[in-house]
PDB file of N, CA and C in Angstrom:
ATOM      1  N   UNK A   1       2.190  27.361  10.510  1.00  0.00           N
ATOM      2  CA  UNK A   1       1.732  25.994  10.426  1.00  0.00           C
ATOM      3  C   UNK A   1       2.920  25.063  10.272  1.00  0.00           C
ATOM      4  N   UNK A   2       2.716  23.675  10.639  1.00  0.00           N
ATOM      5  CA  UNK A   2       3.864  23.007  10.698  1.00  0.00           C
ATOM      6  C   UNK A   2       3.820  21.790   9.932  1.00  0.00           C
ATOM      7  N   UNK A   3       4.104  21.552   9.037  1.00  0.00           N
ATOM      8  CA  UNK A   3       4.268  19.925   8.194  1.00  0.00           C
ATOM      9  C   UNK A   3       4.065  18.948   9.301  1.00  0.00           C
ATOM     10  N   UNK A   4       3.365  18.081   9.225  1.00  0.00           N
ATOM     11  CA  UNK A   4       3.114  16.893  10.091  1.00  0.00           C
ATOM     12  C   UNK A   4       2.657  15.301   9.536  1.00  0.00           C
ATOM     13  N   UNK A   5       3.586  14.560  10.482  1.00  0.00           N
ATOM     14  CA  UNK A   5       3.334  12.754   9.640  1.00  0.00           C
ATOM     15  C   UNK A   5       2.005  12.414  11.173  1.00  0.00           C
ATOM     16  N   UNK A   6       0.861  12.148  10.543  1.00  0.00           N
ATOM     17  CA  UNK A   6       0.201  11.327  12.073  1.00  0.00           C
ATOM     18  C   UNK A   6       0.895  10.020  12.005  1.00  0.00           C
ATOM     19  N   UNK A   7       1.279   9.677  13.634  1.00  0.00           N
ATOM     20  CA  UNK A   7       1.731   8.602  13.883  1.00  0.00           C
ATOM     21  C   UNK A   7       1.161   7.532  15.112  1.00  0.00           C
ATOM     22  N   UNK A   8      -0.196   7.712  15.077  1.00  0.00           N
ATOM     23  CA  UNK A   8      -0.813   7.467  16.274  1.00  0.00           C
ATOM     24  C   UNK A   8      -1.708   8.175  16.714  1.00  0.00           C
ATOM     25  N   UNK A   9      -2.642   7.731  17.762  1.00  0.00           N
ATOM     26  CA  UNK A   9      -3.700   8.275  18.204  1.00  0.00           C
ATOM     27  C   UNK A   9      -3.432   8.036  19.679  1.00  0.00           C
ATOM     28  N   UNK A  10      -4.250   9.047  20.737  1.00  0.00           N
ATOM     29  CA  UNK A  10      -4.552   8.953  21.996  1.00  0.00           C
ATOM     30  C   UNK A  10      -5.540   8.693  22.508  1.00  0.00           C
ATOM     31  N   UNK A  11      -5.924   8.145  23.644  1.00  0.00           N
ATOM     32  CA  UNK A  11      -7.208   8.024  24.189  1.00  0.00           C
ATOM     33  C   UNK A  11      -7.521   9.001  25.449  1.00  0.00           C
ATOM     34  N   UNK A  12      -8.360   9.650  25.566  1.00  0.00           N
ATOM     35  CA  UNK A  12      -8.610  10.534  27.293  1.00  0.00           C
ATOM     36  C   UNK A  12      -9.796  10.321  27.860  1.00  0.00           C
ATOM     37  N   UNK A  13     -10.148   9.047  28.496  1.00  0.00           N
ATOM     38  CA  UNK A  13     -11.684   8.843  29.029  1.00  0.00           C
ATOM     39  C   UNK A  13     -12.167   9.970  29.752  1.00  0.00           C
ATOM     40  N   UNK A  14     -11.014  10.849  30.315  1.00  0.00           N
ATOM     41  CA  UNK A  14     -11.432  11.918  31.566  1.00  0.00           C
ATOM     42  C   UNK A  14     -11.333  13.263  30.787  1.00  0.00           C
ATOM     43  N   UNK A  15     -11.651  14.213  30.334  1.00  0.00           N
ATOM     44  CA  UNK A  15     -11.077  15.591  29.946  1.00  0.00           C
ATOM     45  C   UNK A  15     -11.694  16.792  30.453  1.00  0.00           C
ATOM     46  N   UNK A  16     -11.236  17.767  29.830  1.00  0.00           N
ATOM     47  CA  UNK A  16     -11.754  19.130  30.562  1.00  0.00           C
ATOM     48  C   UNK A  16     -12.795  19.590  30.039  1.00  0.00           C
ATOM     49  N   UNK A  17     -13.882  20.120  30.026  1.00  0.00           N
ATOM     50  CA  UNK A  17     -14.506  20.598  29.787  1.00  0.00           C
ATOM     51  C   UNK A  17     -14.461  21.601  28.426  1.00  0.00           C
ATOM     52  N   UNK A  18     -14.898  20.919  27.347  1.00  0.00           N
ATOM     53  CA  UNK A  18     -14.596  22.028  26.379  1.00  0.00           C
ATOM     54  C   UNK A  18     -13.848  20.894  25.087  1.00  0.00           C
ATOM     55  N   UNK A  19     -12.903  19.923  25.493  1.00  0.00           N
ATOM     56  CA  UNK A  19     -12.515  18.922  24.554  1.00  0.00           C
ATOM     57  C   UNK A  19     -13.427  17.710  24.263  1.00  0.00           C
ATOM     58  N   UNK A  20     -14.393  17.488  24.889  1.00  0.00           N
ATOM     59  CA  UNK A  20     -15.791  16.561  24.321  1.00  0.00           C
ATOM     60  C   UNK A  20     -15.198  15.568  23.807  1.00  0.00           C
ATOM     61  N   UNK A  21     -15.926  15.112  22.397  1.00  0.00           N
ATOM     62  CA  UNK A  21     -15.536  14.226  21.395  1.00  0.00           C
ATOM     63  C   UNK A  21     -14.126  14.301  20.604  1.00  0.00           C
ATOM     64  N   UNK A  22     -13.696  15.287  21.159  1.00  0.00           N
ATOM     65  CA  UNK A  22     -12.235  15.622  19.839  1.00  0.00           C
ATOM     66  C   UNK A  22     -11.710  14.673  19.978  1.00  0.00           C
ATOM     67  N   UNK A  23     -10.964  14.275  18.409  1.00  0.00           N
ATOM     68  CA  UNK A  23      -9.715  13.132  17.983  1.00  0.00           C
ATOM     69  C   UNK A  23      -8.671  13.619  18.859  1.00  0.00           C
ATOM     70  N   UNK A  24      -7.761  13.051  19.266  1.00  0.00           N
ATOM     71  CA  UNK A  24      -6.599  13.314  19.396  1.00  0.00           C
ATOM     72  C   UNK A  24      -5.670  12.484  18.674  1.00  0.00           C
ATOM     73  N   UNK A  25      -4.722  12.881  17.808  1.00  0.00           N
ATOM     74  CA  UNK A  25      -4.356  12.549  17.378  1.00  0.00           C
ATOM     75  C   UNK A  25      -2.058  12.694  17.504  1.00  0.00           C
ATOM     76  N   UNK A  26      -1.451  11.636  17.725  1.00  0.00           N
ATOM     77  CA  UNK A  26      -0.287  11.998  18.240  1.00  0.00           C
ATOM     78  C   UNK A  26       0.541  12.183  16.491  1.00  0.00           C
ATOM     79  N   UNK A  27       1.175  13.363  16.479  1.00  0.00           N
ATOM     80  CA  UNK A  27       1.938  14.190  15.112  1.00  0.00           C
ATOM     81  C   UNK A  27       3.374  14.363  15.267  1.00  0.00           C
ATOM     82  N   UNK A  28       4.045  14.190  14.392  1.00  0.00           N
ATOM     83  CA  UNK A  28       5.360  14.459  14.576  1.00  0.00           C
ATOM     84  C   UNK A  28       5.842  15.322  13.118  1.00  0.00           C
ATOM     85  N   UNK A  29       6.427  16.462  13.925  1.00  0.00           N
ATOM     86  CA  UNK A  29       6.866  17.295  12.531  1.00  0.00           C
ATOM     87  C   UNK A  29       8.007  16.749  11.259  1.00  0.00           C
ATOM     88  N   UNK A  30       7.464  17.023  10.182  1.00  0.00           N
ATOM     89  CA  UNK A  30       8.373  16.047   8.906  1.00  0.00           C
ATOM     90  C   UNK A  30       9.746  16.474   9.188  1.00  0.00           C
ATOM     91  N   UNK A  31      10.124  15.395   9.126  1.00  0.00           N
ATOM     92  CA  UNK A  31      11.922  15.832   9.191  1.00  0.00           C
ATOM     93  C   UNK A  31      12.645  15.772  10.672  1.00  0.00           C
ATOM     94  N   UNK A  32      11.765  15.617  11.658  1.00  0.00           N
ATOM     95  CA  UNK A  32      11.843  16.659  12.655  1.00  0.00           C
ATOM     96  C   UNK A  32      12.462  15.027  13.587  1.00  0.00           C
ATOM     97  N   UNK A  33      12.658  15.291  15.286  1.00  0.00           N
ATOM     98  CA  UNK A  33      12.880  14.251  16.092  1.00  0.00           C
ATOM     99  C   UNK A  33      12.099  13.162  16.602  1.00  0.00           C
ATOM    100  N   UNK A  34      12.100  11.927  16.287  1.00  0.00           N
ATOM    101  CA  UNK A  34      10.685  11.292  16.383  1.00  0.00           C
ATOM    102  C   UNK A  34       9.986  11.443  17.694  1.00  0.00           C
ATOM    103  N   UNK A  35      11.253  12.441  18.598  1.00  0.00           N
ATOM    104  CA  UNK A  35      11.567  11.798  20.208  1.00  0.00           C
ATOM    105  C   UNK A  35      10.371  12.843  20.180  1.00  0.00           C
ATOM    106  N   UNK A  36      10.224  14.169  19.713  1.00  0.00           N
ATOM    107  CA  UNK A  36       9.137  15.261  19.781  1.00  0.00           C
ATOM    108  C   UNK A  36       7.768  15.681  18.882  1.00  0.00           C
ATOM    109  N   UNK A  37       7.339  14.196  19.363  1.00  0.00           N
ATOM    110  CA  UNK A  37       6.055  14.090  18.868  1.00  0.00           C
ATOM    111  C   UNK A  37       5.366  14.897  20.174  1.00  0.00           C
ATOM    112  N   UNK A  38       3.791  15.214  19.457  1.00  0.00           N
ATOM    113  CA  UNK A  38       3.345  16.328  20.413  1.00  0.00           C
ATOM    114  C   UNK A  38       1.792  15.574  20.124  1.00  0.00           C
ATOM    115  N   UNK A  39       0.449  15.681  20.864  1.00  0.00           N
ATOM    116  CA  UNK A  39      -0.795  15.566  20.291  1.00  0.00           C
ATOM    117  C   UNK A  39      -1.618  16.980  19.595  1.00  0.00           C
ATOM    118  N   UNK A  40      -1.924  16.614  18.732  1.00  0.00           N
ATOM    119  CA  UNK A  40      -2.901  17.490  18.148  1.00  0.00           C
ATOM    120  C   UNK A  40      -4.847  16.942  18.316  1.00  0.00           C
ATOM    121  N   UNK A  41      -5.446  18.256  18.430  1.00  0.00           N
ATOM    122  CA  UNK A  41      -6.682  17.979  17.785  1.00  0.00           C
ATOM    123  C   UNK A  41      -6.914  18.234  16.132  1.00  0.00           C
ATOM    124  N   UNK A  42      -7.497  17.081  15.709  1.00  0.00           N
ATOM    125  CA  UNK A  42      -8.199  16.872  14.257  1.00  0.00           C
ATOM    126  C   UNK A  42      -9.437  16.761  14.136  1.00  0.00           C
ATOM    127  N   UNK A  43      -9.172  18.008  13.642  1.00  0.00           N
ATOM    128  CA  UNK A  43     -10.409  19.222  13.168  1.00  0.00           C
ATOM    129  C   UNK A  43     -10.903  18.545  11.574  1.00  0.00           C
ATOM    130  N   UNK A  44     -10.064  17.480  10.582  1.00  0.00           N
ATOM    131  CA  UNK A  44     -10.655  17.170   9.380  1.00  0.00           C
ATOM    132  C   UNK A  44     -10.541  15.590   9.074  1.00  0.00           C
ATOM    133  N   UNK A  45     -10.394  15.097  10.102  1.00  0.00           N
ATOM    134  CA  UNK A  45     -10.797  13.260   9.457  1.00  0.00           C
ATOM    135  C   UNK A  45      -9.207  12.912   9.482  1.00  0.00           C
ATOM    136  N   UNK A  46      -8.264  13.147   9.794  1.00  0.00           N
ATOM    137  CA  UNK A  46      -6.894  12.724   9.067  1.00  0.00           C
ATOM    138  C   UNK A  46      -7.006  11.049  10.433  1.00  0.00           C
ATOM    139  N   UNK A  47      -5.745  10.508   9.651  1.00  0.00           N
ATOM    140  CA  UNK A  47      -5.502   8.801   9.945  1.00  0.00           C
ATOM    141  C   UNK A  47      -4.444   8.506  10.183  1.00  0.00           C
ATOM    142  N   UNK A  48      -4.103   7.776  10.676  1.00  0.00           N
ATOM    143  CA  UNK A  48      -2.984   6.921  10.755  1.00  0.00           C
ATOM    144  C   UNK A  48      -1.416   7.090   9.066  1.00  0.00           C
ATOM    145  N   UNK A  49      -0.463   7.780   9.148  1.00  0.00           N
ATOM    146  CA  UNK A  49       0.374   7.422   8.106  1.00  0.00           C
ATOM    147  C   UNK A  49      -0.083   8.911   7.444  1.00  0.00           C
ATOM    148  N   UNK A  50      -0.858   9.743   7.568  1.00  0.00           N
ATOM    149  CA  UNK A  50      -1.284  11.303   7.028  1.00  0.00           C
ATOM    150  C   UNK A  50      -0.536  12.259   6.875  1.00  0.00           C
ATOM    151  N   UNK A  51       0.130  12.777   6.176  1.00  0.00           N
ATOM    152  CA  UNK A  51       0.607  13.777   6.114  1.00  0.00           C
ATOM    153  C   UNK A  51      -0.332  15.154   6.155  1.00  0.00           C
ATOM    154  N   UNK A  52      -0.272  16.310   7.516  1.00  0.00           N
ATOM    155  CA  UNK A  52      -1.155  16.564   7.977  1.00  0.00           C
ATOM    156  C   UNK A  52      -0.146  18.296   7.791  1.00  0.00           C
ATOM    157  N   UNK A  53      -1.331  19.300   7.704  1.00  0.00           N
ATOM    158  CA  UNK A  53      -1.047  20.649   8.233  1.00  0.00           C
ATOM    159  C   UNK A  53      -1.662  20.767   9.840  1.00  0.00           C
ATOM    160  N   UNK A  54      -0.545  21.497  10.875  1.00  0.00           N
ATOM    161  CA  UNK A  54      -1.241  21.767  12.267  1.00  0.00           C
ATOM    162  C   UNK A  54      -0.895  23.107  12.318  1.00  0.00           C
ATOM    163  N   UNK A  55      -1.998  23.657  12.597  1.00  0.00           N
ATOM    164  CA  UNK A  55      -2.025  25.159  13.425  1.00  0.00           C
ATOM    165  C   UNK A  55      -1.685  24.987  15.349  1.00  0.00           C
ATOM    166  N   UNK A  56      -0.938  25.520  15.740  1.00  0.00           N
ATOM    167  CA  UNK A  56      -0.497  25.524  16.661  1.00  0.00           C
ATOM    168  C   UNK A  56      -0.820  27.703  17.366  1.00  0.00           C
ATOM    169  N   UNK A  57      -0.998  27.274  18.521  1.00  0.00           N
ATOM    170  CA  UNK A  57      -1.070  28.582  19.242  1.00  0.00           C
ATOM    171  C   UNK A  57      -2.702  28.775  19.490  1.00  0.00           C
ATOM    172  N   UNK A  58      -2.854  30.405  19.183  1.00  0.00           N
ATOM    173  CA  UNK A  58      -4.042  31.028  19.088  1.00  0.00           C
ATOM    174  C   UNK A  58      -5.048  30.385  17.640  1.00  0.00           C
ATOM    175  N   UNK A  59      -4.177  30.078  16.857  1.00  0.00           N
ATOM    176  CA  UNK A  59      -4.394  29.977  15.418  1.00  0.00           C
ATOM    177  C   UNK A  59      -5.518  28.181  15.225  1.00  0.00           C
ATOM    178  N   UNK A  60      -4.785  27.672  16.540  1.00  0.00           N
ATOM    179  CA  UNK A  60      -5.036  26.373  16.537  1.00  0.00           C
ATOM    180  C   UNK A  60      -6.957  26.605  17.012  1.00  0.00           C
ATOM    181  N   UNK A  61      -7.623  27.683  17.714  1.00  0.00           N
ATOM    182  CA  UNK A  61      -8.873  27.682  18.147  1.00  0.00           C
ATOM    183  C   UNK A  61      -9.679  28.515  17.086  1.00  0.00           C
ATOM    184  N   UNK A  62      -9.176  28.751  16.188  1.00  0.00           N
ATOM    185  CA  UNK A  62     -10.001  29.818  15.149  1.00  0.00           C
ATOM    186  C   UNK A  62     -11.285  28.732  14.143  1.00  0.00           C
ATOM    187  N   UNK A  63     -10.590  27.578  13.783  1.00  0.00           N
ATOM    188  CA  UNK A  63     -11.476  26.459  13.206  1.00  0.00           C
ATOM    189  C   UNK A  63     -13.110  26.053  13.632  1.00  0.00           C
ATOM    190  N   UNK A  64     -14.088  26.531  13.379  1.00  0.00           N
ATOM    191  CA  UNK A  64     -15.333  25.916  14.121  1.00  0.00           C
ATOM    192  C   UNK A  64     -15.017  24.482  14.628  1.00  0.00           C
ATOM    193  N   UNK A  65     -14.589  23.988  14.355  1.00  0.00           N
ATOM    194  CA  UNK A  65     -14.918  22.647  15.005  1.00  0.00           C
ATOM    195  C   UNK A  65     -13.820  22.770  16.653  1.00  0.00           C
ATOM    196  N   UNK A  66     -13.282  24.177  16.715  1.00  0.00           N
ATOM    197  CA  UNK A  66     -11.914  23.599  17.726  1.00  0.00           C
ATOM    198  C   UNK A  66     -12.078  25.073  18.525  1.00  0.00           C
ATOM    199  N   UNK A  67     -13.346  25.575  18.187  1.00  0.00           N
ATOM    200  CA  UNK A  67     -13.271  27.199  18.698  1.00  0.00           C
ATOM    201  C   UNK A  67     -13.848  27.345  20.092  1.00  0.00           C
ATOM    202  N   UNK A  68     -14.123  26.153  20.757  1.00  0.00           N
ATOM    203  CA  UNK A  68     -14.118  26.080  21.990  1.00  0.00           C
ATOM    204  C   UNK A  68     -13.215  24.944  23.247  1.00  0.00           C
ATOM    205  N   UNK A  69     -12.768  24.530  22.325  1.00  0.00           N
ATOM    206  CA  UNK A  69     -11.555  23.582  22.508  1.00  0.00           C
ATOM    207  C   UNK A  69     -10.364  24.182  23.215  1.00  0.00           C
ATOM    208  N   UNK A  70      -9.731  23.509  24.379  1.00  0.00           N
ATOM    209  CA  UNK A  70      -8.168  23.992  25.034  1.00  0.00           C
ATOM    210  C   UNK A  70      -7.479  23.496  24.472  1.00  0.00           C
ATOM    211  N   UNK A  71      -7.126  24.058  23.255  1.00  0.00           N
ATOM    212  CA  UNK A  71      -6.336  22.867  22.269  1.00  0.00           C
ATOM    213  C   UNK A  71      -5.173  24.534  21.913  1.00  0.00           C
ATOM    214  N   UNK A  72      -3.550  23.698  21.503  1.00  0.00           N
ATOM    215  CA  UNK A  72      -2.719  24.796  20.737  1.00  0.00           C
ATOM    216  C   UNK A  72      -2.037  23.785  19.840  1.00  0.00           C
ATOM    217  N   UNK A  73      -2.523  22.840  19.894  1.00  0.00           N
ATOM    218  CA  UNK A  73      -2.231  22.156  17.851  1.00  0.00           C
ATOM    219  C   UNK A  73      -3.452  21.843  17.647  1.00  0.00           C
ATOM    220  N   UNK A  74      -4.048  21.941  16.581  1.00  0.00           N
ATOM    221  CA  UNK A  74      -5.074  21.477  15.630  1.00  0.00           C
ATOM    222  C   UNK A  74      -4.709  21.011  13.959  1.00  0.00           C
ATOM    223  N   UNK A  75      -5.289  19.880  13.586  1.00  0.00           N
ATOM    224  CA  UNK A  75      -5.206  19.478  12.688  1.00  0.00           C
ATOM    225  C   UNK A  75      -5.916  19.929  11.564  1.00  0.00           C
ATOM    226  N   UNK A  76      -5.260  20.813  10.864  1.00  0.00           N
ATOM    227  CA  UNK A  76      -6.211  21.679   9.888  1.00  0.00           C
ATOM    228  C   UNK A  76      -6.587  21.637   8.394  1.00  0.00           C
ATOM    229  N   UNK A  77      -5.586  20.822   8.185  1.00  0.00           N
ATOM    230  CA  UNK A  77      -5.283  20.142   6.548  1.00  0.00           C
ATOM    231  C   UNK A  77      -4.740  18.758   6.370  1.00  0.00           C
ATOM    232  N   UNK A  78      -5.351  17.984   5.454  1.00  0.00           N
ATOM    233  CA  UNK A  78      -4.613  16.460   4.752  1.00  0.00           C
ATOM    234  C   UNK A  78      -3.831  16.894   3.703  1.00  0.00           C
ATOM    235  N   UNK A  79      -2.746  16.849   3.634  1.00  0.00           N
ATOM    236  CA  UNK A  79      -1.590  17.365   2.046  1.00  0.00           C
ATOM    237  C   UNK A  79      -2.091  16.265   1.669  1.00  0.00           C
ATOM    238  N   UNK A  80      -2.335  16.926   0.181  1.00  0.00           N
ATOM    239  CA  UNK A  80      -2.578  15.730  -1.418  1.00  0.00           C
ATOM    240  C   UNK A  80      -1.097  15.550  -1.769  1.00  0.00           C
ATOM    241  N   UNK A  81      -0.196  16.683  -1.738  1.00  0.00           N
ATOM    242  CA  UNK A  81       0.900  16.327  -2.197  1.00  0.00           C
ATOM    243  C   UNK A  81       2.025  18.051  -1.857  1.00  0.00           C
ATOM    244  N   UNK A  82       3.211  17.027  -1.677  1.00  0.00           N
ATOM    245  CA  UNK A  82       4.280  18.469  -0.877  1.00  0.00           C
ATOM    246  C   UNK A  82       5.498  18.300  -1.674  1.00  0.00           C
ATOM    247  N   UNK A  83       6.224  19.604  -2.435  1.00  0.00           N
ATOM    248  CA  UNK A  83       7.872  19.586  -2.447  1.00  0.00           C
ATOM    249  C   UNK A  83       8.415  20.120  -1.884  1.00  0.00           C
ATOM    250  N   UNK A  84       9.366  19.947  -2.058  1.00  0.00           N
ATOM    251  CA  UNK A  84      10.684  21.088  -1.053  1.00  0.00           C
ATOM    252  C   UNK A  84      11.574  20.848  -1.874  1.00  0.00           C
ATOM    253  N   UNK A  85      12.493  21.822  -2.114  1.00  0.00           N
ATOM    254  CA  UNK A  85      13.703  22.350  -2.375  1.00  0.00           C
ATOM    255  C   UNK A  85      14.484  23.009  -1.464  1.00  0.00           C
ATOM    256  N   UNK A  86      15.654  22.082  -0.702  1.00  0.00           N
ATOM    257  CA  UNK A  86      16.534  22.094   0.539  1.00  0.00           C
ATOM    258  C   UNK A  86      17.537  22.988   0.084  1.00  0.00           C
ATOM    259  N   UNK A  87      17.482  23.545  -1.517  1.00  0.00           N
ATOM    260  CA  UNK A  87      18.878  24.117  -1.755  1.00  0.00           C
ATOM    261  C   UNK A  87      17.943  25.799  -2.154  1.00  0.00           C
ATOM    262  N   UNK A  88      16.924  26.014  -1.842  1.00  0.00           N
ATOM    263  CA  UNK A  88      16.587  27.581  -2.416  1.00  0.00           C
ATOM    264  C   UNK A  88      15.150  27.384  -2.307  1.00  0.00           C
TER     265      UNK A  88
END
């Protein structure tokens, strides 16, 4: 899973068969290049400014709400709160 800031949303009037109603939502990994933001589907309500968990891959279709979805990010968690320790 990958730490994620939502920074935006997408729109797709046209899609494939199988993505329906899903959010799309555009994520960029914490820390990471703003230049490689990617879209995810959100699978739990997250917003604008969210600090978000995404399942990416196989892992990303296991969620009922995304288990028929062509999706390989899904939005799977809202963090209440994150640390890190950069030295250990």
């Amino acid at each position: 899973m990958l730490l994620c800031r939502v920074t935006g949303s997408t729109v797709a009037t046209v899609r494939a068969g199988g993505v329906g109603g899903a959010r799309l939502l555009v994520v960029r990994q914490e820390g990471g290049d703003p230049a490689l933001s990617f879209v995810a589907v959100d699978a739990v309500g997250a917003g604008a400014g969210d600090l978000v968990l995404v399942a990416q891959g196989s892992a990303a279709r296991i969620p009922d709400a995304t288990a028929s979805v062509p999706t390989d990010a899904t939005i799977v968690g809202i963090v209440d709160e994150a640390s890190h320790d950069p030295g250990g």
